[in-house]
N, C-alpha and C. Protein backbone atom coordinates (compact mmCIF):
# COMPACT_ATOMS: atom_id res chain seq x y z
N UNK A 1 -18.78 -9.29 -39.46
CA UNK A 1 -19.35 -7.97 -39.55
C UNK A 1 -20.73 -8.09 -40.17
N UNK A 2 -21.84 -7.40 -39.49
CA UNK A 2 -22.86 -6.97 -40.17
C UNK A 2 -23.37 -5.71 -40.83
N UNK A 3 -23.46 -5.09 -41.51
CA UNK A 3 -23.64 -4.05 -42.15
C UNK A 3 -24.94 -3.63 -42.97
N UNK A 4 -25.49 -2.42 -42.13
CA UNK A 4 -26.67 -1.95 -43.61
C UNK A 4 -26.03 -0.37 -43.97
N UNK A 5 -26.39 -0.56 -45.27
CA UNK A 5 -26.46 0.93 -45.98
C UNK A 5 -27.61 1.58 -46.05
N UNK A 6 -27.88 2.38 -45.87
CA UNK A 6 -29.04 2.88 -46.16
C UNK A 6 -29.04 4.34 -46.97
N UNK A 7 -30.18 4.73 -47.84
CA UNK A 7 -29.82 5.55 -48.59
C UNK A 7 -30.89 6.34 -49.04
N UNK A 8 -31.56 6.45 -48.17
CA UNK A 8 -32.75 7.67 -47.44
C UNK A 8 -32.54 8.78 -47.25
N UNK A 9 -33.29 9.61 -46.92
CA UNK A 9 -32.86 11.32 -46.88
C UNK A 9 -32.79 11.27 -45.36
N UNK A 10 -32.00 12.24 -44.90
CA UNK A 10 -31.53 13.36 -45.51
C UNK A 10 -30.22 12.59 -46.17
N UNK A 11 -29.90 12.06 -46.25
CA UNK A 11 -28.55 11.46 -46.89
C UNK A 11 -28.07 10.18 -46.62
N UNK A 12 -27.14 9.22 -46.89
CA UNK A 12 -26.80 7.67 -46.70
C UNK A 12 -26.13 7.60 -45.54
N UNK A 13 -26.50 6.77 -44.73
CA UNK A 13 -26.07 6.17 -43.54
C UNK A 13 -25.98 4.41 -43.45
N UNK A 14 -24.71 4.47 -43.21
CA UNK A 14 -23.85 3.09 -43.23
C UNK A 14 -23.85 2.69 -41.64
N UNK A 15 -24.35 1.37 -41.19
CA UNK A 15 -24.24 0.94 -40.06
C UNK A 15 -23.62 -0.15 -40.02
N UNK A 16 -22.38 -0.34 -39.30
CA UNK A 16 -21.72 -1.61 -38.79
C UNK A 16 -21.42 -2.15 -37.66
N UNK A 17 -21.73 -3.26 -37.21
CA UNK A 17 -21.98 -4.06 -36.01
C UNK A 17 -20.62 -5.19 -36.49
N UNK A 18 -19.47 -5.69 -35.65
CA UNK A 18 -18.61 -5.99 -35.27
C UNK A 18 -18.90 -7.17 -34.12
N UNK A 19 -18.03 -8.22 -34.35
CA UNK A 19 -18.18 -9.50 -33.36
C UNK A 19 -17.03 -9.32 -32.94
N UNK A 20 -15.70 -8.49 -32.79
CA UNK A 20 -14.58 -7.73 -31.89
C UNK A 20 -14.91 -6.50 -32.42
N UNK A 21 -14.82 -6.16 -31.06
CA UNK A 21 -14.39 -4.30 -30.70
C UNK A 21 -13.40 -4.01 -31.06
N UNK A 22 -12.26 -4.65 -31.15
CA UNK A 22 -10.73 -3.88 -32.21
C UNK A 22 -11.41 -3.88 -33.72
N UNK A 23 -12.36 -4.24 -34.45
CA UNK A 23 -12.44 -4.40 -35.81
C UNK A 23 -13.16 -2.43 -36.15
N UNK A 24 -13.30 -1.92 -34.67
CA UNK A 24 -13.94 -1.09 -34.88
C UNK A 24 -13.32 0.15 -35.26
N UNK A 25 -12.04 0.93 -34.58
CA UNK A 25 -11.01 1.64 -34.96
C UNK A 25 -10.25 1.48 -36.00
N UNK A 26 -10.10 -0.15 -36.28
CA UNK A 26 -9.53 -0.25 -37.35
C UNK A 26 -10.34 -0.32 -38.94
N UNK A 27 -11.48 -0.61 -38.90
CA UNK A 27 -12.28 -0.26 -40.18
C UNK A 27 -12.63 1.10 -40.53
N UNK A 28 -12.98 1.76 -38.80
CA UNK A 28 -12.72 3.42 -39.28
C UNK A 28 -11.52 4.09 -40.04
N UNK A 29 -10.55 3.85 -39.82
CA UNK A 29 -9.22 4.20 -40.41
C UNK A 29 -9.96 4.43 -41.98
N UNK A 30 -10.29 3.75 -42.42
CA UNK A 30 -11.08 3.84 -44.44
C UNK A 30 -11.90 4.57 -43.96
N UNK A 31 -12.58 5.14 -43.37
CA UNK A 31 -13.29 6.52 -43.21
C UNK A 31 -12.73 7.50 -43.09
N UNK A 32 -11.20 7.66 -42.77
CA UNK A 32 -10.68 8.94 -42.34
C UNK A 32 -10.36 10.02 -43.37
N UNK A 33 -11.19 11.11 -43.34
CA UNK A 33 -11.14 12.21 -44.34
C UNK A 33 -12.74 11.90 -44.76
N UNK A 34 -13.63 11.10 -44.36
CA UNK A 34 -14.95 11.20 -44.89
C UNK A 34 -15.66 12.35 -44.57
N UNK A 35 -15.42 12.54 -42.97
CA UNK A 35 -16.12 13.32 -42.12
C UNK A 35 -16.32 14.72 -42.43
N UNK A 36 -17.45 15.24 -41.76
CA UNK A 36 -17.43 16.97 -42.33
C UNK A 36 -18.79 17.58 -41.56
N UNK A 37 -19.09 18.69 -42.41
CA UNK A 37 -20.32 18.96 -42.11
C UNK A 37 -21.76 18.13 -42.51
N UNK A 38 -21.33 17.34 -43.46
CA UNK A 38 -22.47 16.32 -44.18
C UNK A 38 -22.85 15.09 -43.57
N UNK A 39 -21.64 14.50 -43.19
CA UNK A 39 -21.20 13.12 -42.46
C UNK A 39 -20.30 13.21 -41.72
N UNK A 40 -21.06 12.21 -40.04
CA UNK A 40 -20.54 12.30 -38.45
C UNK A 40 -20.90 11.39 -38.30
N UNK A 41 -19.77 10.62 -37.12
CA UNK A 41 -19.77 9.34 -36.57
C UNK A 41 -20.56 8.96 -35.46
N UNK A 42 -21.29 8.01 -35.22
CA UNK A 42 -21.49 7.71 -33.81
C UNK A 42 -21.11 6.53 -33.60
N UNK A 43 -20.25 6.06 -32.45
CA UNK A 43 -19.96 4.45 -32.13
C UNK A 43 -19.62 4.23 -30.84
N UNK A 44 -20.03 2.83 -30.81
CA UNK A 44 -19.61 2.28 -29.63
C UNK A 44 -18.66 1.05 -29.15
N UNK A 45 -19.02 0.18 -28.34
CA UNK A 45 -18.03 -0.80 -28.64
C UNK A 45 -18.82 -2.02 -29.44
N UNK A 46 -17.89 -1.93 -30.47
CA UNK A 46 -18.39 -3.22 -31.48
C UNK A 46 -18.99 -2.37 -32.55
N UNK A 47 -19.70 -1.29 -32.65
CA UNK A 47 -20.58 -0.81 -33.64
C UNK A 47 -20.42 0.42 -34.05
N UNK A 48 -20.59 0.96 -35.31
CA UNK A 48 -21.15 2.66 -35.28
C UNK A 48 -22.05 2.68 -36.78
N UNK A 49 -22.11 3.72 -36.41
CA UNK A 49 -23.01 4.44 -37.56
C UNK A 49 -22.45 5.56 -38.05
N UNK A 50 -22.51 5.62 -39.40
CA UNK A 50 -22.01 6.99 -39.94
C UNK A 50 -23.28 7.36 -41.17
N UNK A 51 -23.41 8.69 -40.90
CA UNK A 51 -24.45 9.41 -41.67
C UNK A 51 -24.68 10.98 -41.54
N UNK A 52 -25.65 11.82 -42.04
CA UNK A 52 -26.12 12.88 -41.47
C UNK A 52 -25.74 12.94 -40.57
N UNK A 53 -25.49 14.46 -39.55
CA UNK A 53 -25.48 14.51 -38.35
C UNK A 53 -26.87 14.39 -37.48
N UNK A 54 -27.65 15.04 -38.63
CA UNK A 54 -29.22 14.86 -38.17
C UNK A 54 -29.91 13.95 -37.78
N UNK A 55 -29.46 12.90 -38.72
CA UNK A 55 -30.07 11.18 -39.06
C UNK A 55 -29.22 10.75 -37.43
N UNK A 56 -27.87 10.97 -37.33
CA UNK A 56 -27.08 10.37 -36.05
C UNK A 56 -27.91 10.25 -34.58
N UNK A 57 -28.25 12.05 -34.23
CA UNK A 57 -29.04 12.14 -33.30
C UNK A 57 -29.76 11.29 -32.26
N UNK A 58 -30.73 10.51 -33.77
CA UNK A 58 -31.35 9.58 -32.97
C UNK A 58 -31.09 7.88 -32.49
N UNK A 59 -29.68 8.48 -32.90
CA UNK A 59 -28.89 6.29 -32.49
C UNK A 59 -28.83 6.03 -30.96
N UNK A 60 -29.21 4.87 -30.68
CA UNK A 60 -29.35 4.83 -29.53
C UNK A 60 -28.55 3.27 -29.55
N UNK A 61 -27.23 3.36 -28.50
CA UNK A 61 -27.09 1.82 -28.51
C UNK A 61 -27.36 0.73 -27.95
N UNK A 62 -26.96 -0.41 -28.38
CA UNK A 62 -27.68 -1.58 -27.25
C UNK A 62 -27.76 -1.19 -25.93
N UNK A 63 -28.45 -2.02 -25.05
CA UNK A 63 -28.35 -1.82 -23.36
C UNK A 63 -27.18 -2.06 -23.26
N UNK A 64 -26.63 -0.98 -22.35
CA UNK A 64 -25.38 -0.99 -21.38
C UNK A 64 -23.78 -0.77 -22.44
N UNK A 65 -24.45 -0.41 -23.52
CA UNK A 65 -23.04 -0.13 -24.85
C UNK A 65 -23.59 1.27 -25.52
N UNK A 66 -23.87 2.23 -24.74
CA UNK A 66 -24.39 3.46 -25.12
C UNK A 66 -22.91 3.92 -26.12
N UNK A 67 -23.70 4.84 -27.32
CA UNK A 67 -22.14 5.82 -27.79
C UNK A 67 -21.62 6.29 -27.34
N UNK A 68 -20.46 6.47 -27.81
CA UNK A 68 -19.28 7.33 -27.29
C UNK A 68 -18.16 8.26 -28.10
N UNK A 69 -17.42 8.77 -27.67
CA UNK A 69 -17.01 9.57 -28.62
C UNK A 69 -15.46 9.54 -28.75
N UNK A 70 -14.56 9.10 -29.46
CA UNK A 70 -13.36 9.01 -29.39
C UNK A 70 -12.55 9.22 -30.55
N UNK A 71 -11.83 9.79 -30.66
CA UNK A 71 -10.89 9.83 -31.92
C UNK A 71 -11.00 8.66 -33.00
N UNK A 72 -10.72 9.14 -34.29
CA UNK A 72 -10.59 8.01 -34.89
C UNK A 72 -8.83 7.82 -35.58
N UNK A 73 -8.12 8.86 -34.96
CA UNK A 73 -7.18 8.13 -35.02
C UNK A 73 -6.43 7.02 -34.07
N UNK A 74 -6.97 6.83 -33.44
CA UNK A 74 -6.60 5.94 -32.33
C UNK A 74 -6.78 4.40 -33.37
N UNK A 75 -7.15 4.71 -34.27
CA UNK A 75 -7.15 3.10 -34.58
C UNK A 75 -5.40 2.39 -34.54
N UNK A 76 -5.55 1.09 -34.19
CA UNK A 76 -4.51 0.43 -34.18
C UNK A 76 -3.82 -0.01 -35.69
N UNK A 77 -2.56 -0.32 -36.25
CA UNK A 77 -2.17 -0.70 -37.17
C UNK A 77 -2.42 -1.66 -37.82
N UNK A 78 -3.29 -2.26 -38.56
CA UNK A 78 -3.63 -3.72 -39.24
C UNK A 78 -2.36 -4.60 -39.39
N UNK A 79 -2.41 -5.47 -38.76
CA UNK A 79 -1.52 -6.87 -39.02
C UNK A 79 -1.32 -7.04 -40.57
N UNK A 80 -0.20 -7.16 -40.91
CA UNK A 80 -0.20 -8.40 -42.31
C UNK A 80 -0.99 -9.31 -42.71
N UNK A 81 -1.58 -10.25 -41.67
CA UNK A 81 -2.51 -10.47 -41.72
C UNK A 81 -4.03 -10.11 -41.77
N UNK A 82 -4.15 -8.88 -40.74
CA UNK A 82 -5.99 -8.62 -41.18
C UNK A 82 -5.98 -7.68 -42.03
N UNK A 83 -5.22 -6.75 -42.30
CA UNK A 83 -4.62 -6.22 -43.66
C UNK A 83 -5.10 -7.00 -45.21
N UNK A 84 -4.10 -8.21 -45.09
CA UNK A 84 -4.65 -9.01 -46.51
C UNK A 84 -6.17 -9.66 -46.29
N UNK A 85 -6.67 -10.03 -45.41
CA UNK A 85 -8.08 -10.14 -44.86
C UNK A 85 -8.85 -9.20 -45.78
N UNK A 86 -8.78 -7.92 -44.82
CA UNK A 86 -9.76 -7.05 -44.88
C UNK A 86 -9.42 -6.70 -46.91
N UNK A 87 -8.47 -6.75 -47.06
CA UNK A 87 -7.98 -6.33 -49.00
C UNK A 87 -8.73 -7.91 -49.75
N UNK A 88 -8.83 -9.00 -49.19
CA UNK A 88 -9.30 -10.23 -49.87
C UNK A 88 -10.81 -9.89 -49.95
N UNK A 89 -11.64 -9.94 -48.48
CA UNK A 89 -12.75 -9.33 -49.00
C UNK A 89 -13.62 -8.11 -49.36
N UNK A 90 -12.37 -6.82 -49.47
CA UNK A 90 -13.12 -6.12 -50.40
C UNK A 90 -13.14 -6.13 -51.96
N UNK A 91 -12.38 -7.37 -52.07
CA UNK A 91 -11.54 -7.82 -53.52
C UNK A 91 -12.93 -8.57 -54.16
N UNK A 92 -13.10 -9.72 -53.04
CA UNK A 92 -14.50 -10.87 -52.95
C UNK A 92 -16.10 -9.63 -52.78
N UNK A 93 -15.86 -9.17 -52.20
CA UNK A 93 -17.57 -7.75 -53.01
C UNK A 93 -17.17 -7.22 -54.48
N UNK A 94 -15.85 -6.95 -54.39
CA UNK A 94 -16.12 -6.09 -55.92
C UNK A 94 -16.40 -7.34 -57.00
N UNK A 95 -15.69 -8.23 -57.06
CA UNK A 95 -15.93 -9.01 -57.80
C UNK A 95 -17.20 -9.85 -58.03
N UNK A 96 -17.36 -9.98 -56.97
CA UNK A 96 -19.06 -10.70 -57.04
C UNK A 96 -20.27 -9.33 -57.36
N UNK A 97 -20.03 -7.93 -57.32
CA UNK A 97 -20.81 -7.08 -58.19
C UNK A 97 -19.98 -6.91 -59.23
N UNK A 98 -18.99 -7.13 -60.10
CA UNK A 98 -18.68 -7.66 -61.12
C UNK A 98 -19.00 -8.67 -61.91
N UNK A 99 -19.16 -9.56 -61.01
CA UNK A 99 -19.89 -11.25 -61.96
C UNK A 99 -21.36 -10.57 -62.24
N UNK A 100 -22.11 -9.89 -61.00
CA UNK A 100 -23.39 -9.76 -61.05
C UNK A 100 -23.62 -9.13 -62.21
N UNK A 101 -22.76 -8.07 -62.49
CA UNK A 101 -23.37 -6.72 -63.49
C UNK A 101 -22.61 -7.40 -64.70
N UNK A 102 -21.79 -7.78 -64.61
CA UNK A 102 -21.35 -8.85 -66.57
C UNK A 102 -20.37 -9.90 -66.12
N UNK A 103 -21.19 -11.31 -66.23
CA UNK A 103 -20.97 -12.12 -65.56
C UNK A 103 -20.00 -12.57 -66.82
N UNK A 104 -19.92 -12.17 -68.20
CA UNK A 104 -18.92 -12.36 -69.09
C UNK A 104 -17.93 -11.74 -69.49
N UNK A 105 -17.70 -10.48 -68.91
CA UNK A 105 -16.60 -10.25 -68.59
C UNK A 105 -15.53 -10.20 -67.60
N UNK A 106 -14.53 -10.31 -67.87
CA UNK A 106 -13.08 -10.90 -67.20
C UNK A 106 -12.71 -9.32 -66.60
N UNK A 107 -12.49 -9.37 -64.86
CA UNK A 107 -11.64 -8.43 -64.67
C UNK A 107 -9.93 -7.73 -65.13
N UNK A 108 -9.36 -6.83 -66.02
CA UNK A 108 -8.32 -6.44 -65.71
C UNK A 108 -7.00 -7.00 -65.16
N UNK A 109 -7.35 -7.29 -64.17
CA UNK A 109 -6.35 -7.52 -63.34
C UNK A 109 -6.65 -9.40 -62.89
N UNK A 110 -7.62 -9.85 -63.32
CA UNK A 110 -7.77 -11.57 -63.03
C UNK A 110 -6.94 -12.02 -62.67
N UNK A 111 -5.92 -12.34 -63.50
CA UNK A 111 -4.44 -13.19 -63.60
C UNK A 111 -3.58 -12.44 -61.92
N UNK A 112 -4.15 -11.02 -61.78
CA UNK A 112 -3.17 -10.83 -60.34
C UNK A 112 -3.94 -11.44 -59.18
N UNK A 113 -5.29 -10.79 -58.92
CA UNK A 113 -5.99 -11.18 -58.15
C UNK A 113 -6.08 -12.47 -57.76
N UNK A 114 -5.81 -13.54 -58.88
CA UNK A 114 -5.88 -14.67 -58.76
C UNK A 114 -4.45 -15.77 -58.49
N UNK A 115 -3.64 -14.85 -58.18
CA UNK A 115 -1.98 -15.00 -57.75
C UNK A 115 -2.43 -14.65 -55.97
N UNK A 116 -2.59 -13.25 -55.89
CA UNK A 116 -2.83 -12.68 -54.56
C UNK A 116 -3.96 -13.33 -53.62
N UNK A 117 -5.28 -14.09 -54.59
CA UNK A 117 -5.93 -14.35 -53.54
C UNK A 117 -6.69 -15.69 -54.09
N UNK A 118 -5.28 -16.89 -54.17
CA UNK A 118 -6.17 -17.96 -54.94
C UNK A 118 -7.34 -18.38 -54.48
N UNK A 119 -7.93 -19.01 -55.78
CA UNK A 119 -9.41 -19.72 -55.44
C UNK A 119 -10.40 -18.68 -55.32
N UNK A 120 -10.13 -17.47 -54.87
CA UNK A 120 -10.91 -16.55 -54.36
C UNK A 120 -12.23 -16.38 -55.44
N UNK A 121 -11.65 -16.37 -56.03
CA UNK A 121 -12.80 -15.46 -57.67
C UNK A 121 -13.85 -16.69 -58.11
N UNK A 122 -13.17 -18.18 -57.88
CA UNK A 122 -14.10 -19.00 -58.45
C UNK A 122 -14.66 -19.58 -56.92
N UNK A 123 -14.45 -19.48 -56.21
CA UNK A 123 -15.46 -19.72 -54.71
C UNK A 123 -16.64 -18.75 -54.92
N UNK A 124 -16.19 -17.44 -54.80
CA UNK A 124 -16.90 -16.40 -55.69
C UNK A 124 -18.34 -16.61 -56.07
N UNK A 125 -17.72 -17.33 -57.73
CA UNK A 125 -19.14 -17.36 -58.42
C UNK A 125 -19.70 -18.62 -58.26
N UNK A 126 -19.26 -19.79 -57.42
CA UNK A 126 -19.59 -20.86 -57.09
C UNK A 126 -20.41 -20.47 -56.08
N UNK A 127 -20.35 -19.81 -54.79
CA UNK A 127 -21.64 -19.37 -54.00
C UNK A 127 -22.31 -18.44 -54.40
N UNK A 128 -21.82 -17.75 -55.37
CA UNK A 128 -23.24 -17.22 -56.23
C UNK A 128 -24.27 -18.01 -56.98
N UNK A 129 -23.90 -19.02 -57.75
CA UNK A 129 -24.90 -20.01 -58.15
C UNK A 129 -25.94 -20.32 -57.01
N UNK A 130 -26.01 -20.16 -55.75
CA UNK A 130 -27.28 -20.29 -55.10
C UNK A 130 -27.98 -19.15 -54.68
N UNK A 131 -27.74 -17.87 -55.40
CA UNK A 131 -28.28 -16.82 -55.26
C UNK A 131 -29.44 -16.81 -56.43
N UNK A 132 -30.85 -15.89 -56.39
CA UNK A 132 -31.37 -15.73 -57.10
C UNK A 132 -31.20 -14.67 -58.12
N UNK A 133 -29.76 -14.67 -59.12
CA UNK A 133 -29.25 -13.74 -59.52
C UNK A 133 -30.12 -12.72 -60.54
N UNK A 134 -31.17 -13.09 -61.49
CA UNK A 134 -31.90 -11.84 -62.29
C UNK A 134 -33.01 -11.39 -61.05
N UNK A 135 -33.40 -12.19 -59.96
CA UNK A 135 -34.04 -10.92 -59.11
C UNK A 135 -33.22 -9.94 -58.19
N UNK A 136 -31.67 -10.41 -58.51
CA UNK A 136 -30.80 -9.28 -57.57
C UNK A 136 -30.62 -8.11 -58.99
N UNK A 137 -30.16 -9.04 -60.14
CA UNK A 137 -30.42 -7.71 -61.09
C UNK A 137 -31.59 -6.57 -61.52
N UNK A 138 -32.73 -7.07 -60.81
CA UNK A 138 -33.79 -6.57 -61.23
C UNK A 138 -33.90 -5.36 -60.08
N UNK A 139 -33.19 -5.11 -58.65
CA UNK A 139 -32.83 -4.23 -57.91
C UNK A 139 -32.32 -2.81 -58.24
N UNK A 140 -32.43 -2.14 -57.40
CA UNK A 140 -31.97 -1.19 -57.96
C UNK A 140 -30.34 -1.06 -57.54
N UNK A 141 -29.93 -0.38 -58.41
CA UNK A 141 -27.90 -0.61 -58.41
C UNK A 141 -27.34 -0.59 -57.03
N UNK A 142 -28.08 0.42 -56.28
CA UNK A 142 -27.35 0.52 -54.95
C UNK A 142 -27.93 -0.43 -53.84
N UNK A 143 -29.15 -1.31 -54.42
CA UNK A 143 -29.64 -1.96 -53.43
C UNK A 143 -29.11 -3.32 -53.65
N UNK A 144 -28.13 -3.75 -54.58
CA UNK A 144 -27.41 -4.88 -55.10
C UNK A 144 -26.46 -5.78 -54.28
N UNK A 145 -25.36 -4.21 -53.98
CA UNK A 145 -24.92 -5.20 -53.09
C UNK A 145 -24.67 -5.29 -51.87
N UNK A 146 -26.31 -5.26 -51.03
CA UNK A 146 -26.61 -5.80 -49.62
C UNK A 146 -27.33 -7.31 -50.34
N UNK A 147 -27.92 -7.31 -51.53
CA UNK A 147 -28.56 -8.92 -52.06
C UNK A 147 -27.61 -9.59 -52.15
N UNK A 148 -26.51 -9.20 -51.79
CA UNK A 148 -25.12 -10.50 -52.10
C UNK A 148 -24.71 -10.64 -50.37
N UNK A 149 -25.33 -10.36 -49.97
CA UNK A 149 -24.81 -10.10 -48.44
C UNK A 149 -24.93 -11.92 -47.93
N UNK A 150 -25.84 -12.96 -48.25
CA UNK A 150 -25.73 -14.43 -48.51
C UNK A 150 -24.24 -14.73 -48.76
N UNK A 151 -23.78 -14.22 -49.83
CA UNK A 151 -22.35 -14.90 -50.03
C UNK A 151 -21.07 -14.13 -49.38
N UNK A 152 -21.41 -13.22 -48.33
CA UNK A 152 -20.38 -12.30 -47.48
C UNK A 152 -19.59 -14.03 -46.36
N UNK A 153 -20.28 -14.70 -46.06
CA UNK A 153 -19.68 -15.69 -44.72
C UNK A 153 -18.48 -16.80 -45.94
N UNK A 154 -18.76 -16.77 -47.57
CA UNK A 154 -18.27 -17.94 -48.10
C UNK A 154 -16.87 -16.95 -48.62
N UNK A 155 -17.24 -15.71 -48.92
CA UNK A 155 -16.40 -14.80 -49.01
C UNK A 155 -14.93 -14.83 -48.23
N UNK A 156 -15.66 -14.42 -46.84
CA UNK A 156 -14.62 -14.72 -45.80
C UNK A 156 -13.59 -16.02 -45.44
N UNK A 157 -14.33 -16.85 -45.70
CA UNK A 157 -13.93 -18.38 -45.68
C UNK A 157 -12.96 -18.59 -46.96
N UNK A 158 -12.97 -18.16 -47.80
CA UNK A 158 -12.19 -18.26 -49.01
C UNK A 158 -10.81 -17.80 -49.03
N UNK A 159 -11.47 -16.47 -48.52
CA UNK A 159 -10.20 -15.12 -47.86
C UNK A 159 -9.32 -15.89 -47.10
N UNK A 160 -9.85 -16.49 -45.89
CA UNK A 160 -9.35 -17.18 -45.05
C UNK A 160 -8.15 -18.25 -45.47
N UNK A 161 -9.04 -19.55 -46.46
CA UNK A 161 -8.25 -20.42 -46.74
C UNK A 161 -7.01 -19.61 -47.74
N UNK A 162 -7.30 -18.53 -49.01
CA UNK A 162 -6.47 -18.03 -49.68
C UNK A 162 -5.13 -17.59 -48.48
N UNK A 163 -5.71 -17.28 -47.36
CA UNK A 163 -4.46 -16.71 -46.69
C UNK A 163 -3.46 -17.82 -46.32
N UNK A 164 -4.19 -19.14 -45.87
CA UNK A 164 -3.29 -19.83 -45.46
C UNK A 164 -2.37 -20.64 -46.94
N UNK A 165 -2.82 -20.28 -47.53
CA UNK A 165 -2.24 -20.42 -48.94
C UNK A 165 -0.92 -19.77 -48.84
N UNK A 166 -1.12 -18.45 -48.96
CA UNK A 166 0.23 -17.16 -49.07
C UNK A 166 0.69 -16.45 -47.92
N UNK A 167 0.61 -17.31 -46.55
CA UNK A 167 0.91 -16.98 -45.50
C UNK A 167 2.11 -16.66 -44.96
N UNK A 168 2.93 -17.13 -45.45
CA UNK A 168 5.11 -17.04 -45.06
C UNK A 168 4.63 -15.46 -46.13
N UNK A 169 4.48 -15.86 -47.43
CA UNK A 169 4.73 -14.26 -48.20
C UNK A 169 3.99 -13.15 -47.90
N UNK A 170 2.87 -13.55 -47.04
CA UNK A 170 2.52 -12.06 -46.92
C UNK A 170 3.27 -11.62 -45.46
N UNK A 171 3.41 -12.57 -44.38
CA UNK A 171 4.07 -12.30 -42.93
C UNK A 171 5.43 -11.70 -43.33
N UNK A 172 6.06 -11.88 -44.82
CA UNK A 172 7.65 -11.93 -44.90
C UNK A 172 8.28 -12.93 -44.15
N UNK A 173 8.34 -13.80 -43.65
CA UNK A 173 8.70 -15.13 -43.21
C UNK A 173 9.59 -15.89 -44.26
């Protein structure tokens, strides 16, 4: 997945681009109940945008993958698997803007997270060491964490191996 936030007027608009078209119904599902008069979807296959309705207007999609308009409940049910996926790396962002913003304090919950998604937390701050971390602090808060967007591919990879780690227990197998 590629993703920008943006956070311009008239209001924030989130864009995501997808390397499968199923990742697309099913990441909407965590949008459902966003929508309103403030914020409206546009998507296509592989991608959408959510923002203003105003800001929407002007999305135009790749050649020959124009928007479209379809329910968002149609998303499909997440596997056990892309389920703990998609929960590992939103586990691997919070935590790496956790190391960022107090890299000396210990999450809460460490000792679980680190049952549920071994290795995860210290892969973590191990591909953060090649980040330029006081010029990501020197950002402004909401522009932080797209500067970690470098350690989103080691993220995944971690997620990955953690799964094949706890794979019979999360399938129930």
């Amino acid at each position: 997945m590629r993703g920008y936030d943006c956070f311009d007027e008239p209001g924030p608009t989130f864009i995501r681009v997808y390397a499968h078209d199923a990742s697309v119904p099913q990441t909407l599902a965590d949008w459902d109940g966003t929508f309103g008069a403030d914020r409206s979807l546009v998507r296509g296959k592989g991608w959408y945008v959510i923002g203003p309705p105003q800001g929407l207007k002007a999305v135009v999609g790749p050649p020959g993958r124009a928007p479209v308009t379809e329910a968002i409940d149609d998303a499909p049910r997440l596997t056990p698997r892309q389920d703990y996926l998609t929960t590992c790396t939103r586990f691997g962002l919070t935590e790496a803007e956790r190391h960022l913003r107090s890299p000396r304090k210990k999450s809460a919950n460490t000792k679980y997270y680190g049952e549920l998604f071994p290795e995860v937390e210290r892969d973590i701050h191990k591909a953060m060491d090649a980040l330029d971390i006081p010029a990501i602090r020197g950002l402004a808060k909401e522009s932080q964490p797209a500067a970690l967007s470098p350690v989103g591919s080691d993220i995944k990879r971690s997620c990955a191996s953690a799964y094949r780690q706890v794979s019979s227990a999360v399938e129930g197998v």
